[in-house]
C-alpha atoms as a PDB file:
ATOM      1  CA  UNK A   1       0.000   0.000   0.000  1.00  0.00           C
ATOM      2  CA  UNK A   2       1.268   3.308  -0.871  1.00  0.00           C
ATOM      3  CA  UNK A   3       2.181   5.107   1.742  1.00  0.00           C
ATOM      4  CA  UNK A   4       0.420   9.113   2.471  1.00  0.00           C
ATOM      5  CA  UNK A   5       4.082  10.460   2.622  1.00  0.00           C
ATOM      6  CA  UNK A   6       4.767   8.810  -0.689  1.00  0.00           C
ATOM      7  CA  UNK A   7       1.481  10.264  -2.093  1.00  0.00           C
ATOM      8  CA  UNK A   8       2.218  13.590  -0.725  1.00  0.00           C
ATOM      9  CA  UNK A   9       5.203  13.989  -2.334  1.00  0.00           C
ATOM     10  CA  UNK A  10       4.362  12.531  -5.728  1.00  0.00           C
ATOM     11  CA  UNK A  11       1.542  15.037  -5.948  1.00  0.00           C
ATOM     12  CA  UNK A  12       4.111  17.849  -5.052  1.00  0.00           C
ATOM     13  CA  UNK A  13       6.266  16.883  -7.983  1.00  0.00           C
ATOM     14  CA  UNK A  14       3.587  16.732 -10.437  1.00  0.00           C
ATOM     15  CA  UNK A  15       2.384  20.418  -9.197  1.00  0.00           C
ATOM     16  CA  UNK A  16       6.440  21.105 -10.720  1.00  0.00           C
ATOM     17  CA  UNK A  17       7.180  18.366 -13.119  1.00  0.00           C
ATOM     18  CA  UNK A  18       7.988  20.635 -16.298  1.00  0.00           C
ATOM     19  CA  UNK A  19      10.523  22.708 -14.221  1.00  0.00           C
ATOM     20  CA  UNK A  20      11.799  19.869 -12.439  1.00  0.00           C
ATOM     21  CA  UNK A  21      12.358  18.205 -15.686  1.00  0.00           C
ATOM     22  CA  UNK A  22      14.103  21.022 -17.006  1.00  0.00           C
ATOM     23  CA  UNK A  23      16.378  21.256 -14.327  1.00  0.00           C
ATOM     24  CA  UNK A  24      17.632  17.723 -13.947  1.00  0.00           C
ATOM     25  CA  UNK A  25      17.708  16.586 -17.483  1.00  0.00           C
ATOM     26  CA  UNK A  26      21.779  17.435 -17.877  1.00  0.00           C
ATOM     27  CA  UNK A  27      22.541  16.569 -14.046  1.00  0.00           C
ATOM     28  CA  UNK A  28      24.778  13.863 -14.624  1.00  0.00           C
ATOM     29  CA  UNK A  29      27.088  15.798 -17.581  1.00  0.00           C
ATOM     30  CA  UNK A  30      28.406  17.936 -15.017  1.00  0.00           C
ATOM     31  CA  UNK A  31      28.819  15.221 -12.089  1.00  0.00           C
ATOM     32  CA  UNK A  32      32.049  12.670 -13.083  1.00  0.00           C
ATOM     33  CA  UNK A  33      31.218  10.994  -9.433  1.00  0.00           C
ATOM     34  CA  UNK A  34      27.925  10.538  -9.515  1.00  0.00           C
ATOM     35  CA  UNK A  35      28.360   8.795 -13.481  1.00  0.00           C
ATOM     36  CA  UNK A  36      31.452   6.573 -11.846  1.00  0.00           C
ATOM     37  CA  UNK A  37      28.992   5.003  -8.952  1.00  0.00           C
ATOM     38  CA  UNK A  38      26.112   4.500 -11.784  1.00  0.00           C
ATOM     39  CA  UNK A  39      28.815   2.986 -14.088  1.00  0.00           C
ATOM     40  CA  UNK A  40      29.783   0.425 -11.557  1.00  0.00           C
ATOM     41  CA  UNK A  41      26.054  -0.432 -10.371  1.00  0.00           C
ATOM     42  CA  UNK A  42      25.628  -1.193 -14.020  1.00  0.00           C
ATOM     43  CA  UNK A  43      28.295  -3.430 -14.701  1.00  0.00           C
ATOM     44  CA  UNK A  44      27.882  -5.212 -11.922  1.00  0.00           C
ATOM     45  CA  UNK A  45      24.790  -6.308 -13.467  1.00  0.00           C
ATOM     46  CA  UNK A  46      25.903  -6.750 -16.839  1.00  0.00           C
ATOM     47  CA  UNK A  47      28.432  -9.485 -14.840  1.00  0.00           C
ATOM     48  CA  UNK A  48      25.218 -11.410 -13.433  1.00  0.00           C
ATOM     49  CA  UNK A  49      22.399 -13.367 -15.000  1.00  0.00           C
ATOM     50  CA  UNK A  50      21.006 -11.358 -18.240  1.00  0.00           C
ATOM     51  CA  UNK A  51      17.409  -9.917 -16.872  1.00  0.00           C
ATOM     52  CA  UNK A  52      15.562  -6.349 -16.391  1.00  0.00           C
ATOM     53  CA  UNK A  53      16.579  -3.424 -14.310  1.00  0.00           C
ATOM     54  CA  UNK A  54      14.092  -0.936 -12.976  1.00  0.00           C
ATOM     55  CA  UNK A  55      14.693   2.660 -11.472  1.00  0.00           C
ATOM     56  CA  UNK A  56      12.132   3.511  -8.873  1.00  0.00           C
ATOM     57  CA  UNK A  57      11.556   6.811  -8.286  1.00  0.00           C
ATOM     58  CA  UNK A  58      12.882   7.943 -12.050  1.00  0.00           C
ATOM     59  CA  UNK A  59      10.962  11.223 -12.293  1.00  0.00           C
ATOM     60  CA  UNK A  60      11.812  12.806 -15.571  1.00  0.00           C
ATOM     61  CA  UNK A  61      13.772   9.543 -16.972  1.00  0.00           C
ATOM     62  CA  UNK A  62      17.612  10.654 -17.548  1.00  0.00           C
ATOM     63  CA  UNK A  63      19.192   8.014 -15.030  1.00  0.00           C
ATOM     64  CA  UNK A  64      17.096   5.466 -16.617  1.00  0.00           C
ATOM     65  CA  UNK A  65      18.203   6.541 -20.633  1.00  0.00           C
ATOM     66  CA  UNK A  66      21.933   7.130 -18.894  1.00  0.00           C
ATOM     67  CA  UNK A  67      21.422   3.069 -17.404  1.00  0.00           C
ATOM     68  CA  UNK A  68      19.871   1.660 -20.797  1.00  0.00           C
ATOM     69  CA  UNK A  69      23.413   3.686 -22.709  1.00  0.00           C
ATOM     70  CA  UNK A  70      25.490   1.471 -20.162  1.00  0.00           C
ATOM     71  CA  UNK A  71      23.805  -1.507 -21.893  1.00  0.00           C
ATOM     72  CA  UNK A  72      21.359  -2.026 -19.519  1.00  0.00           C
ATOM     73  CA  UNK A  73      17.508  -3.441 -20.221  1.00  0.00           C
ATOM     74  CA  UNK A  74      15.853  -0.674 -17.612  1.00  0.00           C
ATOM     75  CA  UNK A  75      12.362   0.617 -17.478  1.00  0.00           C
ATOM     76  CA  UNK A  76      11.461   3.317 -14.915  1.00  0.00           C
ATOM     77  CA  UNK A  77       8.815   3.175 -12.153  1.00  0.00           C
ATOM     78  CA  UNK A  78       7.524   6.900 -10.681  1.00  0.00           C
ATOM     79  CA  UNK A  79       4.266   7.576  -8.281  1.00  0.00           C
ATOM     80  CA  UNK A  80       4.225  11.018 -10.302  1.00  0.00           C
ATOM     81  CA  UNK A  81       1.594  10.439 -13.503  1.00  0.00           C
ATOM     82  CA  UNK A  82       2.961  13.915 -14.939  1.00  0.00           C
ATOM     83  CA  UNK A  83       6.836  12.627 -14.242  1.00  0.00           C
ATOM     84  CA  UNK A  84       6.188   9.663 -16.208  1.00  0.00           C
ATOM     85  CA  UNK A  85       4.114  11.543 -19.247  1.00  0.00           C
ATOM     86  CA  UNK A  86       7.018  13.525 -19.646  1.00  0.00           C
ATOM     87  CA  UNK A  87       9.456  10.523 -19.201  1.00  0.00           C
ATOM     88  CA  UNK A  88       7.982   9.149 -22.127  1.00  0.00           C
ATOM     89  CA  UNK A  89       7.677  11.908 -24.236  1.00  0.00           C
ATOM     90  CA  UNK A  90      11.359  12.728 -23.822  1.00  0.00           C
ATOM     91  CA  UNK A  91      12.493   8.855 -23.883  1.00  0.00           C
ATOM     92  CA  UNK A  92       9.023   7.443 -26.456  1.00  0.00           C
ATOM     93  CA  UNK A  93      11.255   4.541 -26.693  1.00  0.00           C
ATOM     94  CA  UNK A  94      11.779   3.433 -23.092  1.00  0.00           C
ATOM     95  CA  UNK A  95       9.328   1.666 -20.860  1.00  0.00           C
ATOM     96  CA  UNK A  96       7.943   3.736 -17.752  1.00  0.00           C
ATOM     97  CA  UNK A  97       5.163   3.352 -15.293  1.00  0.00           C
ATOM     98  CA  UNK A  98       2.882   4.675 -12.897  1.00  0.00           C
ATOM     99  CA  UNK A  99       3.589   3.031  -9.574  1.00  0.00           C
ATOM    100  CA  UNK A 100       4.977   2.946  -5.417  1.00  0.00           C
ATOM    101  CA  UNK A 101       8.488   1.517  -4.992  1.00  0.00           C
ATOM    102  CA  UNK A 102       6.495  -0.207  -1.337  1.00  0.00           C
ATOM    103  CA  UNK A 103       3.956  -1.419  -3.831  1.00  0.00           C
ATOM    104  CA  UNK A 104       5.543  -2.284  -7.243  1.00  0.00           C
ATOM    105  CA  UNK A 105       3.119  -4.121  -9.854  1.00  0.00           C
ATOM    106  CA  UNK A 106       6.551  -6.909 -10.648  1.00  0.00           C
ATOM    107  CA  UNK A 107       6.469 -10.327  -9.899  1.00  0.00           C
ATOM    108  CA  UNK A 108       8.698 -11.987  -7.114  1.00  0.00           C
ATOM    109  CA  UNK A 109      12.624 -11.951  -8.027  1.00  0.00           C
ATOM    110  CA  UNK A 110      11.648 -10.166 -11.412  1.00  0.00           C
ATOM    111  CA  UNK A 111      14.300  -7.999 -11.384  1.00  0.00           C
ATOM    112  CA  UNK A 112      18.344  -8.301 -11.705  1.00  0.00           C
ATOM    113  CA  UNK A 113      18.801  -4.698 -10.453  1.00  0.00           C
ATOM    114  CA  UNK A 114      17.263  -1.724  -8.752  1.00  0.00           C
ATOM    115  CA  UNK A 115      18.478   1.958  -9.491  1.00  0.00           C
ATOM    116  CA  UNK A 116      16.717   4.020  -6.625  1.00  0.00           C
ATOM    117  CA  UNK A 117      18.764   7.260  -7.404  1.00  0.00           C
ATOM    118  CA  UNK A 118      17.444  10.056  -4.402  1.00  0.00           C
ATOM    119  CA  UNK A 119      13.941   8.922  -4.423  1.00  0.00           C
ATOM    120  CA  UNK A 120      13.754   7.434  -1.072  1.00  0.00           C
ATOM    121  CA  UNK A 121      15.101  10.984   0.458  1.00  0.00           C
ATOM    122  CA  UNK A 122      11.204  11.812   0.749  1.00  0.00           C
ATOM    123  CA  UNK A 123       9.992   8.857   2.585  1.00  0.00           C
ATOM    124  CA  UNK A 124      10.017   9.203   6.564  1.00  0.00           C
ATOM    125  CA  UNK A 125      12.554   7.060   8.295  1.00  0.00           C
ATOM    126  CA  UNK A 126      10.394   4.616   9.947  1.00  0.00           C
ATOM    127  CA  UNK A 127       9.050   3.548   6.552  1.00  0.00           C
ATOM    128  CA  UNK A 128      12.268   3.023   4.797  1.00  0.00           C
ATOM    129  CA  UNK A 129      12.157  -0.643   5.929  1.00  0.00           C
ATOM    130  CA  UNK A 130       9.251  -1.248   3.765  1.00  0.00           C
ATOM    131  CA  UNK A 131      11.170   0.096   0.541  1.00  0.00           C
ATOM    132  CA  UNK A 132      13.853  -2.617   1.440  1.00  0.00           C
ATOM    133  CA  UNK A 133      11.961  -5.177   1.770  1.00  0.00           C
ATOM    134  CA  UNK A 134       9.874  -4.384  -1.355  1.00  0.00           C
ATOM    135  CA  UNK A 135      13.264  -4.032  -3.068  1.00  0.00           C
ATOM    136  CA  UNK A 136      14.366  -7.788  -1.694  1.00  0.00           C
ATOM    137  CA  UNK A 137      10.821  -9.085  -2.673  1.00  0.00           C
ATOM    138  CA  UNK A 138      11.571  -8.245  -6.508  1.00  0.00           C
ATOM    139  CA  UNK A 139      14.990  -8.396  -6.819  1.00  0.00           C
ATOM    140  CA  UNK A 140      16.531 -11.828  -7.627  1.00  0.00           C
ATOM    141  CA  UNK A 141      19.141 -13.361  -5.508  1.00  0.00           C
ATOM    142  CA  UNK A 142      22.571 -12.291  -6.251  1.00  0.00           C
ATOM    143  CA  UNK A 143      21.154  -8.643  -7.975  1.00  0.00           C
ATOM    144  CA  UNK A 144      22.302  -5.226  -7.507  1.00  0.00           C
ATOM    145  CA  UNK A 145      20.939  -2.248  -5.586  1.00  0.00           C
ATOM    146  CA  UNK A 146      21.980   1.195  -6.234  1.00  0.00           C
ATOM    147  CA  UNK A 147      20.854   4.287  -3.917  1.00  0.00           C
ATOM    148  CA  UNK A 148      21.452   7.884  -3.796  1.00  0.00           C
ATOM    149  CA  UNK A 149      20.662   9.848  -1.224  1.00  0.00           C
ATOM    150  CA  UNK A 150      21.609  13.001   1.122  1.00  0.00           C
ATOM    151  CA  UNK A 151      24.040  11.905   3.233  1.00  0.00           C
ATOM    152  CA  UNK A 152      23.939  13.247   7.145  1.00  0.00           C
ATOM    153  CA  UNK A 153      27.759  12.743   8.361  1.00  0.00           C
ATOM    154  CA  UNK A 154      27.998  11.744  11.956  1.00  0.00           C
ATOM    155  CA  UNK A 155      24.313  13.404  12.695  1.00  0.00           C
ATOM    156  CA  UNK A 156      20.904  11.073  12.976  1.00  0.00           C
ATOM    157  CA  UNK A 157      18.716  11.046  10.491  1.00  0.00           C
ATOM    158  CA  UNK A 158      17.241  14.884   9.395  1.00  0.00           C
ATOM    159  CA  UNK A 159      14.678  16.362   7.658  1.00  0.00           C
ATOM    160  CA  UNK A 160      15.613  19.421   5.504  1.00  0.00           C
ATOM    161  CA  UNK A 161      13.755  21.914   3.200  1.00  0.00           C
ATOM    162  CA  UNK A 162      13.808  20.332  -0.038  1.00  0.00           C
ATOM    163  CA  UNK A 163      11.426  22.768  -1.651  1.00  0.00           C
ATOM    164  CA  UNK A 164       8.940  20.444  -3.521  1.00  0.00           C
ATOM    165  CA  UNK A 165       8.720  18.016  -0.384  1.00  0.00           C
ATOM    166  CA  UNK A 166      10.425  17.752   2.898  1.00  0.00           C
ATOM    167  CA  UNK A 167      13.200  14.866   2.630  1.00  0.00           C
ATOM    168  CA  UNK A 168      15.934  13.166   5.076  1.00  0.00           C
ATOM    169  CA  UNK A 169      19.348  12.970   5.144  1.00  0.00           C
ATOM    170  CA  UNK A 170      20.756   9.572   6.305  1.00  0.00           C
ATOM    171  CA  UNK A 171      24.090   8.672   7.863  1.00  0.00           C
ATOM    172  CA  UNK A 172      25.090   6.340   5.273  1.00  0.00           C
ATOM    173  CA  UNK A 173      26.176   3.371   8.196  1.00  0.00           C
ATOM    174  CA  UNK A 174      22.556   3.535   9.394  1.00  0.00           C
ATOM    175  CA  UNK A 175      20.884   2.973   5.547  1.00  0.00           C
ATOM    176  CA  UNK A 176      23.454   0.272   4.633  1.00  0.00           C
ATOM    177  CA  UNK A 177      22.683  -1.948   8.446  1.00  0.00           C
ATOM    178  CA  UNK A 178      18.708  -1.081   6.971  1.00  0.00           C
ATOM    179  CA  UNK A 179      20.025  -2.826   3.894  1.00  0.00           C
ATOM    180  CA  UNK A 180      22.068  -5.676   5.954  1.00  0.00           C
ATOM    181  CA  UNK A 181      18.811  -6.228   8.083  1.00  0.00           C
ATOM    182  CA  UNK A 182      16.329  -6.923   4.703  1.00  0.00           C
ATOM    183  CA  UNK A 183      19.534  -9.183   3.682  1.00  0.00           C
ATOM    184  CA  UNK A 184      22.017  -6.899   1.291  1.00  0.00           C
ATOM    185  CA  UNK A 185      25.618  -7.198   1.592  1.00  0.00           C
ATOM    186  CA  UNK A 186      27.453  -4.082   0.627  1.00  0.00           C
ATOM    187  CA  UNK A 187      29.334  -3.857  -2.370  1.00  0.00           C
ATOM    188  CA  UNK A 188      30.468  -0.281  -2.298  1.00  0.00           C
ATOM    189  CA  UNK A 189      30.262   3.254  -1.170  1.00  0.00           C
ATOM    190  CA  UNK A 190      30.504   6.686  -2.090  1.00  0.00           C
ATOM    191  CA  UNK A 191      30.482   9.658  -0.518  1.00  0.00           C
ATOM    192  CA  UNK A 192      30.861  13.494  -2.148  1.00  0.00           C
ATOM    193  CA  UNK A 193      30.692  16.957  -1.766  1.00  0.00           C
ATOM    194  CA  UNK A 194      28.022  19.196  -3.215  1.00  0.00           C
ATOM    195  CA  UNK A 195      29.080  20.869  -6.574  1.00  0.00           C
ATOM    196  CA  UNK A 196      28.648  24.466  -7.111  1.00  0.00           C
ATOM    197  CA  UNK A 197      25.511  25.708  -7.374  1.00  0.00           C
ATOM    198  CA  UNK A 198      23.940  22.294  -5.875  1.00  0.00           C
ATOM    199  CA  UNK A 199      22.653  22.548  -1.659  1.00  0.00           C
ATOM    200  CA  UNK A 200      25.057  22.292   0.728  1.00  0.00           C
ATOM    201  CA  UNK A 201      24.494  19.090   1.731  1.00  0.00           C
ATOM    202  CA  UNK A 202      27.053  16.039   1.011  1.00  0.00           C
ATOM    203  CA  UNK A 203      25.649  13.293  -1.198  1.00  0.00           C
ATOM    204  CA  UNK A 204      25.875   9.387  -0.665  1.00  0.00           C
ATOM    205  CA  UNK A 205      25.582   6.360  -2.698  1.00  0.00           C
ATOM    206  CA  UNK A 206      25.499   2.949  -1.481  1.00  0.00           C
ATOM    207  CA  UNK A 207      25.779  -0.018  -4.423  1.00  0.00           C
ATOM    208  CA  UNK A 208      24.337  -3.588  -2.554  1.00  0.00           C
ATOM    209  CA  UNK A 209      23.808  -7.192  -3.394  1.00  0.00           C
ATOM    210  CA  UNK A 210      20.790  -9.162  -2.528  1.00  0.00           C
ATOM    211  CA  UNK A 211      22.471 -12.224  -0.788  1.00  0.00           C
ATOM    212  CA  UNK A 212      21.873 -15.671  -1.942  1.00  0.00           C
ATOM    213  CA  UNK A 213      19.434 -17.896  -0.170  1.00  0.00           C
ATOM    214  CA  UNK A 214      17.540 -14.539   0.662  1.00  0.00           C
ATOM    215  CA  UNK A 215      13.225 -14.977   0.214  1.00  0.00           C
END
């Protein structure tokens, strides 16, 4: 079930979608970090069995055309209905959908990887569980899991004013032992600073594996 904080801020994007569009279609041109992490995520999964890869959360769609020019088969998954109209107008000849990463329309192990690229910054901490184990329940054994998020340092866990919806910043050793707990072993980390003209706020990204034997 989709939760109301989910809802809330799907309906705050859509109230911004064209300018939010606008505004992160030529993110990852100027970010060399944030392309290496996404680079790795997708060839570890080009290294496993052959199988889709979805990106929850994909808004606008430019992660998921930047994962299908790694060589990846992705589709893209967004709450948003205006996010994904405009996904596939920009991208007519990629796959995307309306629909909750805690709720995902996909059968059991479906997937061979999950892109979730700063769209579980919105969701409140106690529900972040529930996106990890939706993630485990679709994800096949020995598949990938790539998160970005807002990283929070030595602090707890933090709301901040994102503008279109309030979101969290996580210390990233408390999201990967979330991970850990709905059975992920970490792969990799990285952490940055912002870039000019981005918030001040350092950015995280966590790549995991869905251990074997897991379900």
């Amino acid at each position: 079930m989709t939760s109301s904080t989910s809802r809330a801020a799907a309906d705050a994007y859509s109230a911004v979608a064209s300018l939010y569009a606008g505004l992160a279609r030529d993110d990852l041109e100027r970010l060399p970090l944030d392309r290496a992490v996404i680079a790795a995520f997708a060839e570890h999964v080009r290294a496993g069995e052959p199988g889709p890869v979805a990106e929850l959360g994909c808004g606008p769609g430019p992660v998921t055309a930047h994962l299908r020019d790694l060589g990846l088969d992705v589709f893209g998954v967004d709450l948003s209905p205006a996010m994904i109209d405009i996904a596939r107008e920009t991208y007519p000849d990629l796959r995307f959908e309306v629909g909750s990463m805690d709720a995902l329309d996909l059968a059991d192990d479906e997937l061979r990887g999950i892109a979730s690229w700063y769209s579980i910054i919105h969701a409140q901490p106690q529900e972040v569980p529930a996106f990890f184990a939706e993630f485990r329940r679709v994800l096949a054994p020995g598949g990938h899991l790539l998160l970005g998020f807002f990283e929070a340092g030595d602090g707890p866990v933090a709301p901040f004013d994102h503008k279109v919806a309030t979101a969290y910043q996580w210390p990233i050793d408390e999201l990967a032992q979330l991970g850990r707990e709905a059975g992920f072993v970490e792969v990799g980390r990285m952490l940055r600073e912002p870039c000019e003209g981005e918030r001040p706020l350092r950015r995280g990204h966590l790549v995991m594996r869905l251990a074997d034997g897991v379900h």
